[in-house]
Protein backbone atom coordinates (compact mmCIF):
# COMPACT_ATOMS: atom_id res chain seq x y z
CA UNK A 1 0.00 0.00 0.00
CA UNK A 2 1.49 3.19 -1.09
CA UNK A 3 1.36 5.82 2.12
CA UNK A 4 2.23 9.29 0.63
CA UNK A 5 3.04 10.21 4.45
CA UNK A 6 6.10 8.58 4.36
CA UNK A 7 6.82 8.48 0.87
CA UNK A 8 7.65 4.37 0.84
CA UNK A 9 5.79 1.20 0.01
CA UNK A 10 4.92 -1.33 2.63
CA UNK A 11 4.46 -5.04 1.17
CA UNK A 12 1.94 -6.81 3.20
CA UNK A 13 3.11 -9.54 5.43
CA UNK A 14 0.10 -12.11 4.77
CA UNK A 15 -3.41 -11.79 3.46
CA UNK A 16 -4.47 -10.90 6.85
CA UNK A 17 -2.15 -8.12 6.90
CA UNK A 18 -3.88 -7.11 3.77
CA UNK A 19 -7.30 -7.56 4.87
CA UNK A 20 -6.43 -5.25 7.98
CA UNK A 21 -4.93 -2.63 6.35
CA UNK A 22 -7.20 -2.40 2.72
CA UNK A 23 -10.20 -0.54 4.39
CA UNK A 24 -9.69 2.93 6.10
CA UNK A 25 -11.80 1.93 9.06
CA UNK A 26 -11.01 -1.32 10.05
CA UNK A 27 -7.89 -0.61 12.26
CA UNK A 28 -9.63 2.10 13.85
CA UNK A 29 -12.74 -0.18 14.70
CA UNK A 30 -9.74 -3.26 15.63
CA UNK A 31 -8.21 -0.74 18.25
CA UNK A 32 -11.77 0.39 19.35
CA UNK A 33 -12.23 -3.18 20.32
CA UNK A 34 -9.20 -3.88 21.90
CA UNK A 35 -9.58 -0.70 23.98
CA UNK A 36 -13.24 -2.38 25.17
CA UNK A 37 -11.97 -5.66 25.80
CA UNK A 38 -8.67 -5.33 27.42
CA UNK A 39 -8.39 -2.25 29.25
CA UNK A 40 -10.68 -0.25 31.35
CA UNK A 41 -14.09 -1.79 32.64
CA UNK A 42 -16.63 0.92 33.77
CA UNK A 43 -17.92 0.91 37.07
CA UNK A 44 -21.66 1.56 36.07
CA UNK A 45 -23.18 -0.86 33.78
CA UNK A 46 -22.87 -4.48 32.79
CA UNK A 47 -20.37 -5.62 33.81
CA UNK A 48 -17.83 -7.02 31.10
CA UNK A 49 -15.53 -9.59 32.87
CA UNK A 50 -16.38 -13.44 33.12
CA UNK A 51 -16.76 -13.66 37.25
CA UNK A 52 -18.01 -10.61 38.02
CA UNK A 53 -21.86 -10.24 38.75
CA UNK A 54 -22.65 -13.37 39.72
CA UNK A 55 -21.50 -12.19 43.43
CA UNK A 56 -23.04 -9.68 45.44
CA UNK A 57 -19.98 -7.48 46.08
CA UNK A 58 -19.91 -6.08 50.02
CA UNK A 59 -16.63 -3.77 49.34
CA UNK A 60 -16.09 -1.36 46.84
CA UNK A 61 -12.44 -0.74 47.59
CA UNK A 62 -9.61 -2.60 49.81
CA UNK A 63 -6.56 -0.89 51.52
CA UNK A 64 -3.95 -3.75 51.64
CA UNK A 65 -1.58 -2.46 54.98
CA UNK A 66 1.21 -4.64 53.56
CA UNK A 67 4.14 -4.89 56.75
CA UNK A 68 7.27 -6.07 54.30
CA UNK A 69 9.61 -8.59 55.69
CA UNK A 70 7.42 -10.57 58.20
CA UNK A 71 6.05 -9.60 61.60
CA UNK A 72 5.90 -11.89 64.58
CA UNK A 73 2.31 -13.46 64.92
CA UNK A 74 3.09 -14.85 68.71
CA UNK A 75 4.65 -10.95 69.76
CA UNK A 76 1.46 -8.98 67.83
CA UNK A 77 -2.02 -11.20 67.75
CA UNK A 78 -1.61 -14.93 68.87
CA UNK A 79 0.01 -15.35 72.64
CA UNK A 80 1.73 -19.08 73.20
CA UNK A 81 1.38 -19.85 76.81
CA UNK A 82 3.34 -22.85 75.80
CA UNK A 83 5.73 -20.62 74.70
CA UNK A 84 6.88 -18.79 77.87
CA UNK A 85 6.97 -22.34 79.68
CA UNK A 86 9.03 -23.87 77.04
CA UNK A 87 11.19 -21.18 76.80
CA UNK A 88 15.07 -21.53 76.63
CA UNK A 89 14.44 -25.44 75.28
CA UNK A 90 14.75 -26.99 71.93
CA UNK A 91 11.57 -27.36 69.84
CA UNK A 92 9.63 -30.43 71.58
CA UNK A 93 10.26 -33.50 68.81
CA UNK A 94 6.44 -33.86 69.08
CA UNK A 95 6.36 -31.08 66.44
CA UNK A 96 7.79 -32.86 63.91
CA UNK A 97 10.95 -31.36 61.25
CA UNK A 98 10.82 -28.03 60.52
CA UNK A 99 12.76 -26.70 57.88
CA UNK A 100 13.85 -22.82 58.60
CA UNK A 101 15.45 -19.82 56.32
CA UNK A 102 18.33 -19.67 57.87
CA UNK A 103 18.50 -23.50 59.07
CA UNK A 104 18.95 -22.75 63.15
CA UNK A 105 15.75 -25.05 64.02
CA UNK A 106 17.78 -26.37 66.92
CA UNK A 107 18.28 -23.07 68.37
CA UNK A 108 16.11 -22.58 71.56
CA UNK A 109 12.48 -21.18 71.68
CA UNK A 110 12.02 -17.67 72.50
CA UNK A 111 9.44 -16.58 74.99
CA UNK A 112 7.73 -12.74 74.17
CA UNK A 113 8.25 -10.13 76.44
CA UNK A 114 4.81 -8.65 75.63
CA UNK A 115 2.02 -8.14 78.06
CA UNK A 116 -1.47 -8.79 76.45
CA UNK A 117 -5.19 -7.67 76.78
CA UNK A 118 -8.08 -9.68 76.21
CA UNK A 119 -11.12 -6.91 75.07
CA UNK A 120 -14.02 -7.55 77.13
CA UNK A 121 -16.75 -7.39 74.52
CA UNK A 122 -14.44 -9.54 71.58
CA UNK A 123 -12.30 -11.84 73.68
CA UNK A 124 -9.76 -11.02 71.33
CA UNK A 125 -5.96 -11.08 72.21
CA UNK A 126 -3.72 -7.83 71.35
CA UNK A 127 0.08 -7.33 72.35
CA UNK A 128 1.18 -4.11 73.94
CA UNK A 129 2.66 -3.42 70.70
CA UNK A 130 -0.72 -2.36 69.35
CA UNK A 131 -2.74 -0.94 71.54
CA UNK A 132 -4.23 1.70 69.51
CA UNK A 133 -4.94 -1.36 66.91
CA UNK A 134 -6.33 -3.52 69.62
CA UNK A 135 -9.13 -0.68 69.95
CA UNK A 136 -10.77 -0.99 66.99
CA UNK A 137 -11.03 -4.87 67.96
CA UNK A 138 -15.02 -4.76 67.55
CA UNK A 139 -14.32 -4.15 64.15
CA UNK A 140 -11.41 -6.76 63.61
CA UNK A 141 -11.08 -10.08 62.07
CA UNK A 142 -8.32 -11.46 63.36
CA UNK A 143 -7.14 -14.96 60.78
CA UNK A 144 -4.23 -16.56 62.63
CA UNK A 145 -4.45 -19.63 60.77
CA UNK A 146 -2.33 -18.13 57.68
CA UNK A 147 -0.38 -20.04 55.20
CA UNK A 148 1.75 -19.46 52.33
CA UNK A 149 4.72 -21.53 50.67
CA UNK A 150 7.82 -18.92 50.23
CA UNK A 151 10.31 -19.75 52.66
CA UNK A 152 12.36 -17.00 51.80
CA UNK A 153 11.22 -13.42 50.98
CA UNK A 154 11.49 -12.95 47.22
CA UNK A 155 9.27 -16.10 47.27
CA UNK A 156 7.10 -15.14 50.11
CA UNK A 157 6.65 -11.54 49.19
CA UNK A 158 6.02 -12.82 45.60
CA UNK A 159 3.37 -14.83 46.44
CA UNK A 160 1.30 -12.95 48.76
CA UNK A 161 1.02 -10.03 46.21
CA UNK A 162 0.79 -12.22 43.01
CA UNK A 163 -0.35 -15.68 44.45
CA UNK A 164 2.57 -17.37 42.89
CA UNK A 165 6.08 -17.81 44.96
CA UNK A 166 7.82 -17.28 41.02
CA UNK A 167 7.56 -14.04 39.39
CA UNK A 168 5.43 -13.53 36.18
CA UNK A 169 1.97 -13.52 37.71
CA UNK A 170 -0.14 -10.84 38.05
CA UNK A 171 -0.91 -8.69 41.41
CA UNK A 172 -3.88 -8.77 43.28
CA UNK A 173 -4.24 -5.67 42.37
CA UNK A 174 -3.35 -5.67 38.98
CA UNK A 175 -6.86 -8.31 39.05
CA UNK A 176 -9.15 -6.11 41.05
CA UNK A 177 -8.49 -3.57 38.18
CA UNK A 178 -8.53 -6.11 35.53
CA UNK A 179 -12.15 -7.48 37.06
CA UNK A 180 -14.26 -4.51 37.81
CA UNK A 181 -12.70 -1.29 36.59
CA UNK A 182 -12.22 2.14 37.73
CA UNK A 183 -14.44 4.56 39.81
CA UNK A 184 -13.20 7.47 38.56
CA UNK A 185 -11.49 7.98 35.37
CA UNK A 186 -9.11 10.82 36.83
CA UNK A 187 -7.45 8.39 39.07
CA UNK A 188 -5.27 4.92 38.66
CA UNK A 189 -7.33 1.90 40.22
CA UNK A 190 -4.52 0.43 41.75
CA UNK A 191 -2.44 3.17 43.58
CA UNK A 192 0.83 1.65 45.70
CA UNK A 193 2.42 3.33 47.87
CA UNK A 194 5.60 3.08 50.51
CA UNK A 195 6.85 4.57 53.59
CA UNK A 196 10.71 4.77 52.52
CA UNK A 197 12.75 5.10 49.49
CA UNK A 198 14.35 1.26 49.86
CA UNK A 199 13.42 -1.09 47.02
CA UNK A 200 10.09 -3.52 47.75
CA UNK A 201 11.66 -6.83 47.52
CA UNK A 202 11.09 -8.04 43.53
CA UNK A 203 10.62 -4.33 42.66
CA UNK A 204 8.15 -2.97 40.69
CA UNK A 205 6.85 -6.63 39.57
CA UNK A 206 5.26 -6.74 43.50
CA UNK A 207 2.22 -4.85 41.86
CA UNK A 208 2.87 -5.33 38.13
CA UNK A 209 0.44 -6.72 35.87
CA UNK A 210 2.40 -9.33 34.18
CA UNK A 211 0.40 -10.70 31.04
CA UNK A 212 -2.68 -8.53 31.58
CA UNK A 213 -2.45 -5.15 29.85
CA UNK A 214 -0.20 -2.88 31.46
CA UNK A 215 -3.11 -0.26 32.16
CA UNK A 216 -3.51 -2.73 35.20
CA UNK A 217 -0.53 -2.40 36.43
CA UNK A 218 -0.50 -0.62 40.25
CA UNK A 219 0.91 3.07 39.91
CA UNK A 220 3.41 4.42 42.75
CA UNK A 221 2.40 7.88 44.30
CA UNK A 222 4.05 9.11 46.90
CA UNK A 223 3.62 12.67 48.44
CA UNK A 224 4.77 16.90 47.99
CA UNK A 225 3.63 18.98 45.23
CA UNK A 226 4.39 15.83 42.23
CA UNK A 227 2.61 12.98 43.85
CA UNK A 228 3.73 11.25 40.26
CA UNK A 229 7.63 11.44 39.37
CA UNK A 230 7.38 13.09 35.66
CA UNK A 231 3.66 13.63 35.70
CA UNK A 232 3.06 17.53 35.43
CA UNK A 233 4.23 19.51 32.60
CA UNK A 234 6.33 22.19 32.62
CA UNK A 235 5.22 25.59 33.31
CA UNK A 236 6.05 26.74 29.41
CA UNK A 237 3.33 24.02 28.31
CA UNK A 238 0.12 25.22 28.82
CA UNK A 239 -3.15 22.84 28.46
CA UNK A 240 -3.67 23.53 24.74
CA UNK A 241 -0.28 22.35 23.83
CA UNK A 242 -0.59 19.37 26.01
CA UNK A 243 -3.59 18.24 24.41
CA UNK A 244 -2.02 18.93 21.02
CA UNK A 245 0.55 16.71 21.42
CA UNK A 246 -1.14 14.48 22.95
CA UNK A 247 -3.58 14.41 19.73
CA UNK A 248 -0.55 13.97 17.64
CA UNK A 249 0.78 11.02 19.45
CA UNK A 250 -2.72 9.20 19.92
CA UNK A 251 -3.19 9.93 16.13
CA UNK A 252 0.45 8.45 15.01
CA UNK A 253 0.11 5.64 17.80
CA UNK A 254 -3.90 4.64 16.26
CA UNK A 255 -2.74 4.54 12.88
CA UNK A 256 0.07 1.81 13.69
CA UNK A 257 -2.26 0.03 16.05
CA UNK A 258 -4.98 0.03 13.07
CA UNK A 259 -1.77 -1.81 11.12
CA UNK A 260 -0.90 -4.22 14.10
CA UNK A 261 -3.64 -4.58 15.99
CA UNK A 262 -2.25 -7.90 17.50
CA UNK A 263 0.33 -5.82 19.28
CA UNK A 264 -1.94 -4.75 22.65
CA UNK A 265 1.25 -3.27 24.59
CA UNK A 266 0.46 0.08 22.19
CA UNK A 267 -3.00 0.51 23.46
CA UNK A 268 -2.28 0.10 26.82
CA UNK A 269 0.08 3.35 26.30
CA UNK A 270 -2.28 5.09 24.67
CA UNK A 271 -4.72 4.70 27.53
CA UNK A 272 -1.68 5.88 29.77
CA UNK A 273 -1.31 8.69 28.03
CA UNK A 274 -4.61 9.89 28.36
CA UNK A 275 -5.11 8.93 32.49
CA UNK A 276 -1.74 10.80 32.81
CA UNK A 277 -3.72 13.85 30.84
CA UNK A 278 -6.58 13.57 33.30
CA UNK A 279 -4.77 13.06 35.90
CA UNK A 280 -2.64 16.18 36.06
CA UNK A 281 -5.55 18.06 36.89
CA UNK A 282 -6.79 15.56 40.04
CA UNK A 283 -4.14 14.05 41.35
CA UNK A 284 -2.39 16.54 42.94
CA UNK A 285 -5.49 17.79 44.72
CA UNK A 286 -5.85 14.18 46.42
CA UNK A 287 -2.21 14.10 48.16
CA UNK A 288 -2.86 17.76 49.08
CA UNK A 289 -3.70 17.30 52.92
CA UNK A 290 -3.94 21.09 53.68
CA UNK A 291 -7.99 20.67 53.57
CA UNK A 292 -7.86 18.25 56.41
CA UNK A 293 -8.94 19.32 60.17
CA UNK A 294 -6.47 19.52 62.98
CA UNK A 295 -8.25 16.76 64.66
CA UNK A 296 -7.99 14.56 61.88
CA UNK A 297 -4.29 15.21 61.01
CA UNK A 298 -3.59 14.24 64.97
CA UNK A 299 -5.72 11.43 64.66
CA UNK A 300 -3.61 9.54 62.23
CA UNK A 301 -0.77 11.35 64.17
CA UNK A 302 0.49 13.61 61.68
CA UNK A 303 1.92 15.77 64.88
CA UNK A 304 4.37 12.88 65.98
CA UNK A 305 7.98 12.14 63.78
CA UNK A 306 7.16 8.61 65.02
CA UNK A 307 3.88 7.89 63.27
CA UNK A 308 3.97 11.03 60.71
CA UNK A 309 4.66 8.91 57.47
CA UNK A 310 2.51 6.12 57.92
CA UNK A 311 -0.36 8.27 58.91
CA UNK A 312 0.07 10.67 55.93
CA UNK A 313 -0.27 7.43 53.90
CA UNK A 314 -3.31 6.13 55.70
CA UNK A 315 -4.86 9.70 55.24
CA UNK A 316 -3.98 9.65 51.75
CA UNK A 317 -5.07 5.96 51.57
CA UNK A 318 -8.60 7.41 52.99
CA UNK A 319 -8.22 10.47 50.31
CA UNK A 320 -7.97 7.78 47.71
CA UNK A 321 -10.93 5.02 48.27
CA UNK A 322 -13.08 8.32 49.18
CA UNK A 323 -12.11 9.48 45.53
CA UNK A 324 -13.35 5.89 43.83
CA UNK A 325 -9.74 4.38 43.64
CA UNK A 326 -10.30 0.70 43.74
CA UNK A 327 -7.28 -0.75 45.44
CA UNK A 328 -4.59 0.87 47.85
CA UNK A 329 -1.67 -1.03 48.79
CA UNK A 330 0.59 0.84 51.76
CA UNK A 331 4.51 -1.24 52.12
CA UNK A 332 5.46 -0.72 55.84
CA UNK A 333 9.00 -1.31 56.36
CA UNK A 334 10.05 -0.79 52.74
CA UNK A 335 13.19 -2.93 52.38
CA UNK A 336 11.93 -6.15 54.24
CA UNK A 337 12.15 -3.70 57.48
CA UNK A 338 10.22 -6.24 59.56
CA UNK A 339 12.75 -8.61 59.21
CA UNK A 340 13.84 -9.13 62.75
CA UNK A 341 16.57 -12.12 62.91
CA UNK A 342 18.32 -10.65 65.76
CA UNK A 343 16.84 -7.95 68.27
CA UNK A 344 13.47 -8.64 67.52
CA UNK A 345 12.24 -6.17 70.62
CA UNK A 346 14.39 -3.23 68.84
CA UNK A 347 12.79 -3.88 65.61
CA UNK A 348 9.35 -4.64 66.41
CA UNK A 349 8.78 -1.98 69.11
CA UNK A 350 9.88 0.90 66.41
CA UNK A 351 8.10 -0.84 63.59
CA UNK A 352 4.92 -0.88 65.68
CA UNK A 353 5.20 2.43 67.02
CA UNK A 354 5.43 3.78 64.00
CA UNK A 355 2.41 2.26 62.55
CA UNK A 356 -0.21 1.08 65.47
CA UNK A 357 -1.82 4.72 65.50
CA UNK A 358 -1.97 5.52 62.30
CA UNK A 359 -3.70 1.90 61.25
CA UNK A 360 -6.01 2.66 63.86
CA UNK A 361 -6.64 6.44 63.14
CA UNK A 362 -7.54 4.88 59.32
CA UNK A 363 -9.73 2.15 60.84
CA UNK A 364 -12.02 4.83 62.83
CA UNK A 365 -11.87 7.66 60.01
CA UNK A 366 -13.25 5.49 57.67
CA UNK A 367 -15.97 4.29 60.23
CA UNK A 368 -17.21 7.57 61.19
CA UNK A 369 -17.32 8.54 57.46
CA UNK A 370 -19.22 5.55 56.70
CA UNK A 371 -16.92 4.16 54.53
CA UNK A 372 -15.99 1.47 56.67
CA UNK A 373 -18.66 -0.88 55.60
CA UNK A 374 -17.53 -0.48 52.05
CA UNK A 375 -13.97 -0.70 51.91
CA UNK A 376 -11.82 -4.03 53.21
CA UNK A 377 -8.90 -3.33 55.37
CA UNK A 378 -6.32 -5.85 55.01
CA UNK A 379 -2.95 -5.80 57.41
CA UNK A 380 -0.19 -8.28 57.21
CA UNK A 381 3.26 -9.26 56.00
CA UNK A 382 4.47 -12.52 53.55
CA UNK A 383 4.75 -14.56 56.49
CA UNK A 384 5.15 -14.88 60.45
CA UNK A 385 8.06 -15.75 62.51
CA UNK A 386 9.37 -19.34 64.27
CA UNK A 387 8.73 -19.57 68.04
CA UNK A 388 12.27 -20.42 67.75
CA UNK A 389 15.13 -18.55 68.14
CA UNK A 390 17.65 -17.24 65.94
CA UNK A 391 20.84 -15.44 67.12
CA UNK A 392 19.81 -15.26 70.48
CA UNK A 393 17.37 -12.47 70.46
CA UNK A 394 15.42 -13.03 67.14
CA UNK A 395 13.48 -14.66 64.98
CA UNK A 396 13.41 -16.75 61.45
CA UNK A 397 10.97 -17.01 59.06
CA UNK A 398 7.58 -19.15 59.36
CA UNK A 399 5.29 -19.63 56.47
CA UNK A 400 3.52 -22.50 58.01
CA UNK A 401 1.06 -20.83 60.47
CA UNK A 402 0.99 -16.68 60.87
CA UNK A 403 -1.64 -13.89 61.39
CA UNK A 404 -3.37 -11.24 59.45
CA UNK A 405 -6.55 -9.34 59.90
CA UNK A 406 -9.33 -7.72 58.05
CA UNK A 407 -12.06 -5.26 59.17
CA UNK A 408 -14.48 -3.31 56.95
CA UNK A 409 -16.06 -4.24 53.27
CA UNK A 410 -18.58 -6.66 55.58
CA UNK A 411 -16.11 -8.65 57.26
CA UNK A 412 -17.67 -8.97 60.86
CA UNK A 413 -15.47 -7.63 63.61
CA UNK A 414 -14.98 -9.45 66.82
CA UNK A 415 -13.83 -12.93 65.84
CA UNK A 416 -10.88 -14.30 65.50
CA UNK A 417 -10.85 -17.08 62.88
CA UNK A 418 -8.36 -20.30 62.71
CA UNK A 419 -5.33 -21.19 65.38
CA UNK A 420 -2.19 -22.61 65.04
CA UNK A 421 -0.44 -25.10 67.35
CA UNK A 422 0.55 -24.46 71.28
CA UNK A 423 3.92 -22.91 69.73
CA UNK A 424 2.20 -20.79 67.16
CA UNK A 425 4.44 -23.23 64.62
CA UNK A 426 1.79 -24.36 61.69
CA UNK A 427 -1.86 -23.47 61.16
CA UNK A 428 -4.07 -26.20 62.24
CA UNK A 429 -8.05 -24.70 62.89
CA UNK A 430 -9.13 -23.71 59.58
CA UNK A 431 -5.74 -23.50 58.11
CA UNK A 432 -6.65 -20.87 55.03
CA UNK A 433 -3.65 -20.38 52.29
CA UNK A 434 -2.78 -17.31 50.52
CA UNK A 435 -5.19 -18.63 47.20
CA UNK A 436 -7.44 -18.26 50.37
CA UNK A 437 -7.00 -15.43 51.46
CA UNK A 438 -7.11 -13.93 48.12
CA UNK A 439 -10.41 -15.80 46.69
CA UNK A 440 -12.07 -13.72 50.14
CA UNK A 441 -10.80 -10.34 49.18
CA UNK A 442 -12.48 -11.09 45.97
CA UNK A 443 -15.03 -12.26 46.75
CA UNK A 444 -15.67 -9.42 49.52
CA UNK A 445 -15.46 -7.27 45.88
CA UNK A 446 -18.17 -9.38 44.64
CA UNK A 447 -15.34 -11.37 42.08
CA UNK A 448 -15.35 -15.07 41.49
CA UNK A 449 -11.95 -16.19 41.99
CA UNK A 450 -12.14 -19.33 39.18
CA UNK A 451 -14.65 -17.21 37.70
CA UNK A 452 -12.57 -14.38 36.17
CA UNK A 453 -10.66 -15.80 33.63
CA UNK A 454 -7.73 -14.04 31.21
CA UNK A 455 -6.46 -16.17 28.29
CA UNK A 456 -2.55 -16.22 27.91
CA UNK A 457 -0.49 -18.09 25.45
CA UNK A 458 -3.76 -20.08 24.99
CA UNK A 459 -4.90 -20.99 28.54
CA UNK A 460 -6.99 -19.27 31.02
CA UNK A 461 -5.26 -17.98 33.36
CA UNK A 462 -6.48 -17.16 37.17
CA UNK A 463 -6.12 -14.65 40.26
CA UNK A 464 -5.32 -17.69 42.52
CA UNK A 465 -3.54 -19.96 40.40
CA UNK A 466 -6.86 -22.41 40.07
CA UNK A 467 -6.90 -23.01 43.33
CA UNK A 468 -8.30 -21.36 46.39
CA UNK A 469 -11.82 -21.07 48.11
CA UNK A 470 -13.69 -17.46 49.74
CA UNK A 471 -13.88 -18.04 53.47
CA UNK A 472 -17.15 -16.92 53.63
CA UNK A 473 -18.19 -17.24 57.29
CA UNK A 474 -15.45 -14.24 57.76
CA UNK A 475 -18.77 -12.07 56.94
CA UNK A 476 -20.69 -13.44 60.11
């Protein structure tokens, strides 16, 4: 076909090339198609994903309080009387082989030096580490019958975002998107977000979106004037120039597509382009806390160096869902911070400090907002920790039986849900896996986990990896 714009004659490839190129229209209406299928899913409507409407959804939005590098389950939310009695001897052989991280799993066990309240009206079990958390315990689900299969934390970390322990999978979030859309065009669905500059272990691909199109893909934000590194123009470019070259590009980028419309990558950027348009004009105004009242601000404890970054983040994570953003994921301890293998009482007590208001503060603004009910609260890390010890004063990795919780999006508060054994070792009541844990979130969203289905190098491909079941009695 002779194209006068560039002066040169392109031979088609095949027939089909031919057949897609011959009429002026049919790359356009191609692209059009591709746009409708693969990338954005409005929130009004029919829905347009296999899985989705088949579930009554109870959330509309989930905060995932992700605490990087593994916090202790028998220090924060499951006491071991066992534990303290034990403590000082080897692991009882009763418990069977345990393989370890780092190997020590003849190394003594460790008793915890914390001092624990039972609520009156829950009966649930908080550590002095989170008192403020321990609060909110009537609206609390606390699951401490957690499993997951990375032993180390590129696996581990891997896996609880993605559901696989080997990278090339797509995030939860990344899903959520993929399944039910966008609130509000101005604003990514899946916003991710961290509370220091160190690298989230596996990078970027923690909230990537893998096969699906890269639309779905979680976008970092973090706070000042450019919530977005590279997002607002310069001050010489005013809107109409913007939007000219953004016209330019879309038109050179929809003729190629119209040529190749097998390559999807291309529309994905296109729809980039034009959030990062819209977005210039919001998203600034959502990370711009000025609005907020005093009480607020101290209520997340924005007036304390100790808890001023993660509560900034919670706010913002409030600013966010209250905007229509569908899924919020906060790293605390950036850099596997939680890590404690030695000096477990150093690291834990800052870690906590630094987070227990703030968690809380987000917890009760979002009740007395009303929001509560509609968006799911998630907090936990890739794993727990071994009763054992490891280098006298810390603690090694346990993916066999740790805790999370989740409050809001109609989980009912009050209960705790599963155990694990006298040592706090491996799950054993109701042991729930990660494919678990993630069928619930999405089914809390009103998504059927072997429902929603994306077809990759010519098999259908799942959030959970085909496996996985909604624990369903977490809504009461």
């Amino acid at each position: 076909m002779n194209d006068p714009r560039c002066h040169r004659y392109e031979k088609p490839r095949s027939r089909r090339d031919f057949l897609f190129n011959a009429g002026l229209g049919v790359g356009s209406m191609a692209f059009t198609d591709l746009l409708a299928r693969d990338l954005r899913v409005p929130a009004a409507g029919t829905p347009k994903r296999d899985g989705i409407g088949s579930i009554a959804p109870r959330a509309k939005s989930v905060i995932f309080l992700f605490m990087e590098g593994g916090p202790s389950q028998m220090d924060l939310l499951d006491p071991k009387p066992l534990l303290q009695k034990l403590a000082g001897q080897r692991l009882p052989e009763s418990f069977g082989k345990v393989i370890t991280a780092m190997g020590e799993v003849g190394a003594p066990l460790l008793a915890s030096k914390r001092e624990w309240t039972r609520h009156a009206k829950t009966g649930q079990w908080f550590s002095d580490w989170i008192p403020h958390i321990g609060g909110c315990s009537e609206d609390i689900a606390v699951i401490r019958s957690c499993k997951s299969d990375g032993l180390n934390h590129s696996a581990g970390v891997c896996q609880m975002n993605t559901g696989s322990i080997i990278a090339g999978k797509p995030s939860l979030g990344s899903w959520v998107s993929y399944g039910i859309g966008s609130e509000n065009r101005n604003l990514p669905d899946f916003v991710v977000m961290q509370d220091n500059q160190s690298s989230v272990v596996n990078g970027p691909r923690t909230w990537g979106s893998a096969f699906l199109p890269a639309v779905h893909q979680g976008v970092r934000i973090q706070g000042g004037t450019e919530p977005i590194p590279d997002l607002l123009t310069p001050d010489a470019v005013g809107p109409e120039m913007q939007r000219a070259k953004l016209d330019l590009i879309g038109e050179l980028n929809r003729d190629y597509a119209g040529r190749f419309p097998d390559q999807s990558e291309l529309s994905a950027r296109l729809a980039g382009y034009e959030m990062a348009f819209r977005m210039q004009a919001e998203a600034p105004g959502v990370v711009d806390l000025n609005g907020e009242t005093e009480a607020t601000r101290k209520l997340y404890g924005l007036d304390d160096k100790t808890t001023e970054t993660m509560g900034r983040l919670c706010l913002l994570s409030r600013r966010m869902v209250e905007r229509g953003v569908r899924f919020v994921q906060i790293f605390h301890g950036a850099g596997s911070k939680w890590d404690a293998h030695a000096k477990i009482e150093d690291n834990h007590s800052k870690l906590c400090a630094s987070m227990d208001k703030p968690v809380a503060g987000l917890l009760k603004d979002l009740k007395s907002r009303g929001l509560l009910d509609e968006t799911l609260v998630v907090w936990g890390g890739e794993f727990g920790r071994t009763p054992m010890s490891e280098k006298g004063d810390g603690r090694d990795h346990n993916p066999t039986g740790f805790s999370m919780w989740m409050a809001g999006g109609g989980v009912k508060g009050g209960q705790t849900i599963g155990s694990t054994d006298e040592l706090g070792l491996r799950a054993q009541e109701t042991p729930l896996h990660v494919h678990d844990l993630h069928a619930t979130i999405l089914w809390l969203l009103g998504i059927d986990n072997m429902g929603l289905t994306y077809r990759y190098k010519g098999r259908p491909e799942r959030p959970t990896q085909n496996e996985g079941e909604p624990y369903k009695k977490i809504v009461g």
